[in-house]
C-alpha atoms as a PDB file:
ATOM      1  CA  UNK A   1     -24.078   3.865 -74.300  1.00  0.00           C
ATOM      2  CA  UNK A   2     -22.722   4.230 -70.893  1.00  0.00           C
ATOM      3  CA  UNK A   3     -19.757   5.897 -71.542  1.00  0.00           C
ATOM      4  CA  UNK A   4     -21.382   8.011 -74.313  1.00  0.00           C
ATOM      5  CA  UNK A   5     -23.584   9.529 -71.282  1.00  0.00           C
ATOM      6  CA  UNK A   6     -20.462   9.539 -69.335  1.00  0.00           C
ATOM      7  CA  UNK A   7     -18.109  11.739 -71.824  1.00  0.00           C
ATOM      8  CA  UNK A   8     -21.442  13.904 -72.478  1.00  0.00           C
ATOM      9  CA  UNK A   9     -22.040  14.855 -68.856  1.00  0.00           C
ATOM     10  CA  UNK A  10     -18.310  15.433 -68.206  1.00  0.00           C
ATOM     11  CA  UNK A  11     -18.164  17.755 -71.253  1.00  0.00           C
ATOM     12  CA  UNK A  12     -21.552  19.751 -70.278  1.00  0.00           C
ATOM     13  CA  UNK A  13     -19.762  20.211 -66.451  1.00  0.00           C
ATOM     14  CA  UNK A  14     -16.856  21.262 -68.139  1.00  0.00           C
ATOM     15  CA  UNK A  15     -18.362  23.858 -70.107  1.00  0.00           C
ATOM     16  CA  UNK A  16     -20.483  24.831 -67.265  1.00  0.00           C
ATOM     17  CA  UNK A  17     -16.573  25.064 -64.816  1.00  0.00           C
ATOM     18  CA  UNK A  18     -15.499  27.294 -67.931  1.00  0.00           C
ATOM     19  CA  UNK A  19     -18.336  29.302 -67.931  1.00  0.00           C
ATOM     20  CA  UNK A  20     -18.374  29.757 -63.961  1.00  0.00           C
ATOM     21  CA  UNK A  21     -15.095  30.948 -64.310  1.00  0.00           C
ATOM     22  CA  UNK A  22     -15.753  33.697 -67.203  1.00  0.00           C
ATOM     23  CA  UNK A  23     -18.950  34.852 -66.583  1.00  0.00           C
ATOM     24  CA  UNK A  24     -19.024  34.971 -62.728  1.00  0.00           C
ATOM     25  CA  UNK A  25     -16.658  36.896 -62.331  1.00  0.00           C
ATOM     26  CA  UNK A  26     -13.771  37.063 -58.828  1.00  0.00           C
ATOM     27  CA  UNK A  27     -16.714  37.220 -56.769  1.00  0.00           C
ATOM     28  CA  UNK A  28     -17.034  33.575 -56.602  1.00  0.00           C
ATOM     29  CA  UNK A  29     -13.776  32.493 -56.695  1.00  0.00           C
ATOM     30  CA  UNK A  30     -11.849  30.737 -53.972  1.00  0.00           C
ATOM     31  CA  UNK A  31     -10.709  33.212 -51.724  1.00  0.00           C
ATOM     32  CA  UNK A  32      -8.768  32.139 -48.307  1.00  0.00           C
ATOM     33  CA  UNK A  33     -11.605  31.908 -46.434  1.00  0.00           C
ATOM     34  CA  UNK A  34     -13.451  29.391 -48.657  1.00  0.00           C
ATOM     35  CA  UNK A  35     -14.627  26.037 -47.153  1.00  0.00           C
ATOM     36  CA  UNK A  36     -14.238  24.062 -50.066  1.00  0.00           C
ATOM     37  CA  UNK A  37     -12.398  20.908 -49.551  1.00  0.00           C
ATOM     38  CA  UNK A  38     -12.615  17.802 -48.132  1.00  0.00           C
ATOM     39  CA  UNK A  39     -12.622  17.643 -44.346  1.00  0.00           C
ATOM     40  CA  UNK A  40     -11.795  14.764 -41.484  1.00  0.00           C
ATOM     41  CA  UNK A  41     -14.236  15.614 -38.750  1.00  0.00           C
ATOM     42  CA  UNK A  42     -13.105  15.881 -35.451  1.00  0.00           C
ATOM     43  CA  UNK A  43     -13.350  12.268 -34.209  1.00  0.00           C
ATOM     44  CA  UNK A  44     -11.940  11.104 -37.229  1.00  0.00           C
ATOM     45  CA  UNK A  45     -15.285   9.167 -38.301  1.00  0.00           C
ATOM     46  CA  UNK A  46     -15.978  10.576 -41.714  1.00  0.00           C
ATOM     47  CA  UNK A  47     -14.983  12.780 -44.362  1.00  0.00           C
ATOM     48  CA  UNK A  48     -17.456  15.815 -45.607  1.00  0.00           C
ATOM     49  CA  UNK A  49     -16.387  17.382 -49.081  1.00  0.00           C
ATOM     50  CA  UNK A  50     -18.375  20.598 -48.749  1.00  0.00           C
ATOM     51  CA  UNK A  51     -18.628  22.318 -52.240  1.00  0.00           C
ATOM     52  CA  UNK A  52     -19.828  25.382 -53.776  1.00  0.00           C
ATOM     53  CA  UNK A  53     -23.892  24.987 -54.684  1.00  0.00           C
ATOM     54  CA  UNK A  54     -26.997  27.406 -55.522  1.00  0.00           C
ATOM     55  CA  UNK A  55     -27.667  28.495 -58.812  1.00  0.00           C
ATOM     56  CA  UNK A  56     -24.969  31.238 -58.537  1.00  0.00           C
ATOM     57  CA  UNK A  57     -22.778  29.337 -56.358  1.00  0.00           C
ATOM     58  CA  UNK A  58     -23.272  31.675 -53.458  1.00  0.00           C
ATOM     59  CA  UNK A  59     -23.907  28.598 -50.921  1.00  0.00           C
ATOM     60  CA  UNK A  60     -22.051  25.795 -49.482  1.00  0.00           C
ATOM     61  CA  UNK A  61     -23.107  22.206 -49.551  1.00  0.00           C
ATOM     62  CA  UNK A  62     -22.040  19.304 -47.869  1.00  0.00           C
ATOM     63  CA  UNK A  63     -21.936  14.911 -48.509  1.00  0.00           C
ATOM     64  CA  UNK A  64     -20.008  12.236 -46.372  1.00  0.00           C
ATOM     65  CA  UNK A  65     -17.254  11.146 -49.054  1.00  0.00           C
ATOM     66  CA  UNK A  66     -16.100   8.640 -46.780  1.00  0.00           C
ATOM     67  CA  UNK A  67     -16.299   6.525 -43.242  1.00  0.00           C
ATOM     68  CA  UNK A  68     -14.779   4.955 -41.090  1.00  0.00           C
ATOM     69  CA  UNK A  69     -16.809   1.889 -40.758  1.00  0.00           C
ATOM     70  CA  UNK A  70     -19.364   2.424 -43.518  1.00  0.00           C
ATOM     71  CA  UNK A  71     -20.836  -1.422 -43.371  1.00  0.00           C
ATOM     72  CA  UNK A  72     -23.023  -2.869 -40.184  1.00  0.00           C
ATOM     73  CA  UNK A  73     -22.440  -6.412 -38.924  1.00  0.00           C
ATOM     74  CA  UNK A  74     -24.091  -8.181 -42.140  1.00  0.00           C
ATOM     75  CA  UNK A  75     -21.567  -6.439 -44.369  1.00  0.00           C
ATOM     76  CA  UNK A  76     -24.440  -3.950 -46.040  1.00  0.00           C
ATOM     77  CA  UNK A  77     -24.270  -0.614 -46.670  1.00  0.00           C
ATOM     78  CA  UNK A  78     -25.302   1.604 -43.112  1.00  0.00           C
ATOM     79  CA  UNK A  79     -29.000   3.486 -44.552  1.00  0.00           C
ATOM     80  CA  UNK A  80     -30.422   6.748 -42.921  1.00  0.00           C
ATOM     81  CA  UNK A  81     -32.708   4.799 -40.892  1.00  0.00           C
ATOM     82  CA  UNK A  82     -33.152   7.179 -38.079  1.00  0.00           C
ATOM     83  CA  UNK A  83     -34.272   9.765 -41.213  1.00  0.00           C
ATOM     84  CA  UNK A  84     -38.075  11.302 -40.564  1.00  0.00           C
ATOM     85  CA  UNK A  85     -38.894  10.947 -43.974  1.00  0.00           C
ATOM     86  CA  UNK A  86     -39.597   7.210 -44.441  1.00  0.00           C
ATOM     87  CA  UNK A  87     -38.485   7.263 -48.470  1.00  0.00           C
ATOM     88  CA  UNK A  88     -34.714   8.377 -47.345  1.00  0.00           C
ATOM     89  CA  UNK A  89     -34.384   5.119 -44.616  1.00  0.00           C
ATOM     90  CA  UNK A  90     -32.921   3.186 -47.166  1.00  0.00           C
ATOM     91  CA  UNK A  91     -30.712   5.444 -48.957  1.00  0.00           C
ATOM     92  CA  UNK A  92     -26.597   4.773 -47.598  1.00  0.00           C
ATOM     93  CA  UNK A  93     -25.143   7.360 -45.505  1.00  0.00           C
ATOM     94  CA  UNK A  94     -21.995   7.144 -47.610  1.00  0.00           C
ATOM     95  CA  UNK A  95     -22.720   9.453 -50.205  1.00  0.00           C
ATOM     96  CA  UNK A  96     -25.647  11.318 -48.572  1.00  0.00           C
ATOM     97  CA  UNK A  97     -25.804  14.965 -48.675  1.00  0.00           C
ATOM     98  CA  UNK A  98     -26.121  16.141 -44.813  1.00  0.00           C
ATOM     99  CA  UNK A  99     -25.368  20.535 -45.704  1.00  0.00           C
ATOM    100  CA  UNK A 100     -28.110  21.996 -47.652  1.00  0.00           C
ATOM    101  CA  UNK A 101     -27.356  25.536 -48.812  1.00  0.00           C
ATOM    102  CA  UNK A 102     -25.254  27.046 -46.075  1.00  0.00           C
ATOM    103  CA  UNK A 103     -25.417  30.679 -46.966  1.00  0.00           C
ATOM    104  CA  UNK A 104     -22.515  33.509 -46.437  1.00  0.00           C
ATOM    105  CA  UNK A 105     -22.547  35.609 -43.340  1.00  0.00           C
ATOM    106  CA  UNK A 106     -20.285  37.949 -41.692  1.00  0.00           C
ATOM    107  CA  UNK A 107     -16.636  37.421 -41.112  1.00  0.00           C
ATOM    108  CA  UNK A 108     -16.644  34.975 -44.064  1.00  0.00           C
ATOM    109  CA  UNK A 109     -18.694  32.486 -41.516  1.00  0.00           C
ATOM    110  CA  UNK A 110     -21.575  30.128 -43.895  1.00  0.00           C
ATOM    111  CA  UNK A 111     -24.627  29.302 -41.596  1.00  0.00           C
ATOM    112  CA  UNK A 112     -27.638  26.976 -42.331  1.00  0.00           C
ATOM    113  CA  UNK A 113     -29.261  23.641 -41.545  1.00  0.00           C
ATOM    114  CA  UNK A 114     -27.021  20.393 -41.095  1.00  0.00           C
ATOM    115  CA  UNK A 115     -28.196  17.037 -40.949  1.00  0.00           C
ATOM    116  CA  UNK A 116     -27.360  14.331 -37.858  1.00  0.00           C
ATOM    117  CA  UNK A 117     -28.185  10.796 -39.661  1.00  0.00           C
ATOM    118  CA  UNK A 118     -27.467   9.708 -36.073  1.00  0.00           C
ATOM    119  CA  UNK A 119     -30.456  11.077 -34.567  1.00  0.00           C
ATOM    120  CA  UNK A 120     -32.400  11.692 -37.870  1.00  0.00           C
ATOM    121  CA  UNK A 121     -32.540  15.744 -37.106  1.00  0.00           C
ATOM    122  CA  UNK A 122     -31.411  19.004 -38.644  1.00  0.00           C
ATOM    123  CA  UNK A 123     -29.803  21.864 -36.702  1.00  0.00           C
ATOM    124  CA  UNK A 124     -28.329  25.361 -37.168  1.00  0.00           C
ATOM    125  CA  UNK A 125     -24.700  25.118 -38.073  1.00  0.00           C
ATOM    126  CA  UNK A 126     -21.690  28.162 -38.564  1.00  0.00           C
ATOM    127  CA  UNK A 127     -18.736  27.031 -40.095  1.00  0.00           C
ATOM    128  CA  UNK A 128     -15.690  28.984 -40.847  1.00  0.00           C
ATOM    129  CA  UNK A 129     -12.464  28.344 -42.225  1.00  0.00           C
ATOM    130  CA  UNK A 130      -9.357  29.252 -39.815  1.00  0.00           C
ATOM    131  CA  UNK A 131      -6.237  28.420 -42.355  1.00  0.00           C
ATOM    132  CA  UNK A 132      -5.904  25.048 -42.342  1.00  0.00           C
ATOM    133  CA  UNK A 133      -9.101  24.019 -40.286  1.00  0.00           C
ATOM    134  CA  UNK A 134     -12.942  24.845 -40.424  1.00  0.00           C
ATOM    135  CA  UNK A 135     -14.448  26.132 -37.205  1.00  0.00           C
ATOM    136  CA  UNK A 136     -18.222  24.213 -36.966  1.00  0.00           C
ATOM    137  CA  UNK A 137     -20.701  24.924 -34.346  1.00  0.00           C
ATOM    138  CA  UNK A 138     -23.967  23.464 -34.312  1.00  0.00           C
ATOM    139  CA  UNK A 139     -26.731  24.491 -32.083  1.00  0.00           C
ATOM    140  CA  UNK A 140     -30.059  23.628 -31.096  1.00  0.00           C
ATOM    141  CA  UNK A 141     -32.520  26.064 -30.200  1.00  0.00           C
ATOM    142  CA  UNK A 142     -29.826  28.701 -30.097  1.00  0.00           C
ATOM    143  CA  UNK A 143     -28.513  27.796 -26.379  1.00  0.00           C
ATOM    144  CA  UNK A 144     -27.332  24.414 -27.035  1.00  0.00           C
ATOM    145  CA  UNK A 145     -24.100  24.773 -28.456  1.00  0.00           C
ATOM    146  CA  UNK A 146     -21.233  22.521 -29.455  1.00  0.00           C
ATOM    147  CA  UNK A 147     -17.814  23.008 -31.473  1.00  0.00           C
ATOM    148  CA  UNK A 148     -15.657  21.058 -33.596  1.00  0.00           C
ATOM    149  CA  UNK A 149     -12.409  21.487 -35.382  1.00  0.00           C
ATOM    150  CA  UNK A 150     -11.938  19.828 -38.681  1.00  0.00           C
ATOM    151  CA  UNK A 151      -8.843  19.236 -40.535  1.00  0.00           C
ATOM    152  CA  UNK A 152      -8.309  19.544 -44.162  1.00  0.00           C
ATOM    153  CA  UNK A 153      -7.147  16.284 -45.983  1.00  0.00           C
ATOM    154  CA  UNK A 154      -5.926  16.345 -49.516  1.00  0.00           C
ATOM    155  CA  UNK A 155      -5.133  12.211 -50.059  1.00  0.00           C
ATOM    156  CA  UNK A 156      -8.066   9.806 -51.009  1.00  0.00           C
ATOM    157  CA  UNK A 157      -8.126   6.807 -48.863  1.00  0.00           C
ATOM    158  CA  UNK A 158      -9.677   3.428 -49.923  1.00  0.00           C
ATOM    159  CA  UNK A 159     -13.573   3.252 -50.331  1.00  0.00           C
ATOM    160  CA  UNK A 160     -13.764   7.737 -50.272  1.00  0.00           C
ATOM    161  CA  UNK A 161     -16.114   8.868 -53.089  1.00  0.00           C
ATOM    162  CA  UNK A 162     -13.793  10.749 -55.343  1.00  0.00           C
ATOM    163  CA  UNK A 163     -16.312  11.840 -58.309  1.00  0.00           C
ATOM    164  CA  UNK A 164     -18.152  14.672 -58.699  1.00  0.00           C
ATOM    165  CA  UNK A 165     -21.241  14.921 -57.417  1.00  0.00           C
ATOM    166  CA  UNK A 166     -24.029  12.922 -58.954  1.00  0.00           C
ATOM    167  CA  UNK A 167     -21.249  11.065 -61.384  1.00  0.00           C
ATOM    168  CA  UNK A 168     -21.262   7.124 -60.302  1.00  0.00           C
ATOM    169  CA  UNK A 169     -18.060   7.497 -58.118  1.00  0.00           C
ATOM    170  CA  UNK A 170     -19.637  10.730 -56.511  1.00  0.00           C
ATOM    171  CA  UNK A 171     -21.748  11.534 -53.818  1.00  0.00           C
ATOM    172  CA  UNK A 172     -25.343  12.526 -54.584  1.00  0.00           C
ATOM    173  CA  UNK A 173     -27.459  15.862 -53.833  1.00  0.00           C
ATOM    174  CA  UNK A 174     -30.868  15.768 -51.867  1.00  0.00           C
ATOM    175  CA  UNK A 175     -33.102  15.474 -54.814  1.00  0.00           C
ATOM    176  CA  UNK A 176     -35.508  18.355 -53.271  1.00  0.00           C
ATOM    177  CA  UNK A 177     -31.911  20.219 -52.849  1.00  0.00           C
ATOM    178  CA  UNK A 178     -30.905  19.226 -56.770  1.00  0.00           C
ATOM    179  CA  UNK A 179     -34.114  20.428 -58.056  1.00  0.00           C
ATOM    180  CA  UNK A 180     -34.313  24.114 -56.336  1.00  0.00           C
ATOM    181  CA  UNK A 181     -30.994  25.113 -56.711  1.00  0.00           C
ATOM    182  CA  UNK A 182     -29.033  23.529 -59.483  1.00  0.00           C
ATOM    183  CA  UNK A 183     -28.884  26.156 -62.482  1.00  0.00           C
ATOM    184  CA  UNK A 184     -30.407  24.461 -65.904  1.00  0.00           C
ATOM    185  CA  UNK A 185     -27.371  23.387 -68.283  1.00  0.00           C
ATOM    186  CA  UNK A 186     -29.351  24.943 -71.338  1.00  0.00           C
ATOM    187  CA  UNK A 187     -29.833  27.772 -69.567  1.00  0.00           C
ATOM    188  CA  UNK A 188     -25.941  28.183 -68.690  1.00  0.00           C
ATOM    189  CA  UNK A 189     -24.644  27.509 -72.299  1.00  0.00           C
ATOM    190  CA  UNK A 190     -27.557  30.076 -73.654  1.00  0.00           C
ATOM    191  CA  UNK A 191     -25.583  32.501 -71.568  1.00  0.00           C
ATOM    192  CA  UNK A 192     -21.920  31.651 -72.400  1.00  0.00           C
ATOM    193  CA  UNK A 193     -22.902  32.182 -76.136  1.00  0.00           C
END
């Protein structure tokens, strides 16, 4: 039963890759300044695969694929604890979706709300891909500025979420995030026909 749900949600994503790539048109399609990708943050802690989201795929989303040291000392799991919304304190970081929406701007820059599970807050972020590297700076009330460099990584290494997202072996979308901007898989295939 498993694997019947398995093969059935691969096959609707497929059709709904195919019909992305039809129906959408070159607007949407990878260009060079595209974040997509997996990316080592600068202090080599965790890895973010940032992905295209929205119900056009217009936006960029975010979810730590992998870390560093993603256990505490009792060998469980580290949760969102510092999170302000008490439901999400026991969800595991590894996994979690921390970009919500980033939306285009000028000069192929994406800008929107990141969240720090360290501190439990959300703050303005611009990213932008520089060949090889993506260009993040977060700020906090506008004057508050920092910058990091990430670098692109194309291996897997043990314990990195590799799925898509939502599949077992993938990281998984805000559910409030999911909800609002996923497009409806009937409503995708009623289009392709």
């Amino acid at each position: 039963m498993k694997q019947m749900k398995l093969v059935s949600r691969i096959a609707v994503r497929t059709v709904l890759a195919v019909w992305q790539m039809v129906f959408m048109g070159p607007s949407n399609a990878a260009s060079p300044v595209d974040p997509s990708g997996t990316w080592l943050v600068e202090d080599g802690r965790a890895r973010v695969r940032i992905e295209r989201c929205g119900a056009r795929l217009e936006q960029i989303c975010g979810y730590i694929v992998w870390m560093k040291e993603p256990i505490d000392a009792n060998g469980q799991p580290l949760k969102d604890q510092n999170n302000p919304d008490t439901a999400k304190r026991s969800r595991p970081l590894l996994g979690h979706q921390l970009m919500m929406g980033l939306k285009p701007g000028a000069d192929g820059r994406f800008d929107g709300p990141i969240y720090n599970a360290e501190n439990g807050k959300s703050y303005e972020v611009s990213l932008r891909r520089e060949s090889t590297d993506l260009k993040v700076k977060g700020c906090m009330l506008s004057i508050l500025c920092a910058s990091q460099t990430w670098t692109q990584t194309m291996n897997a290494l043990p314990g990195q979420l590799v799925g898509m997202t939502g599949d077992p072996t993938g990281p998984k979308a805000d559910k409030e995030w999911a909800l609002a901007a996923q497009p409806k898989p009937a409503t995708i295939l009623k289009a392709a026909k």
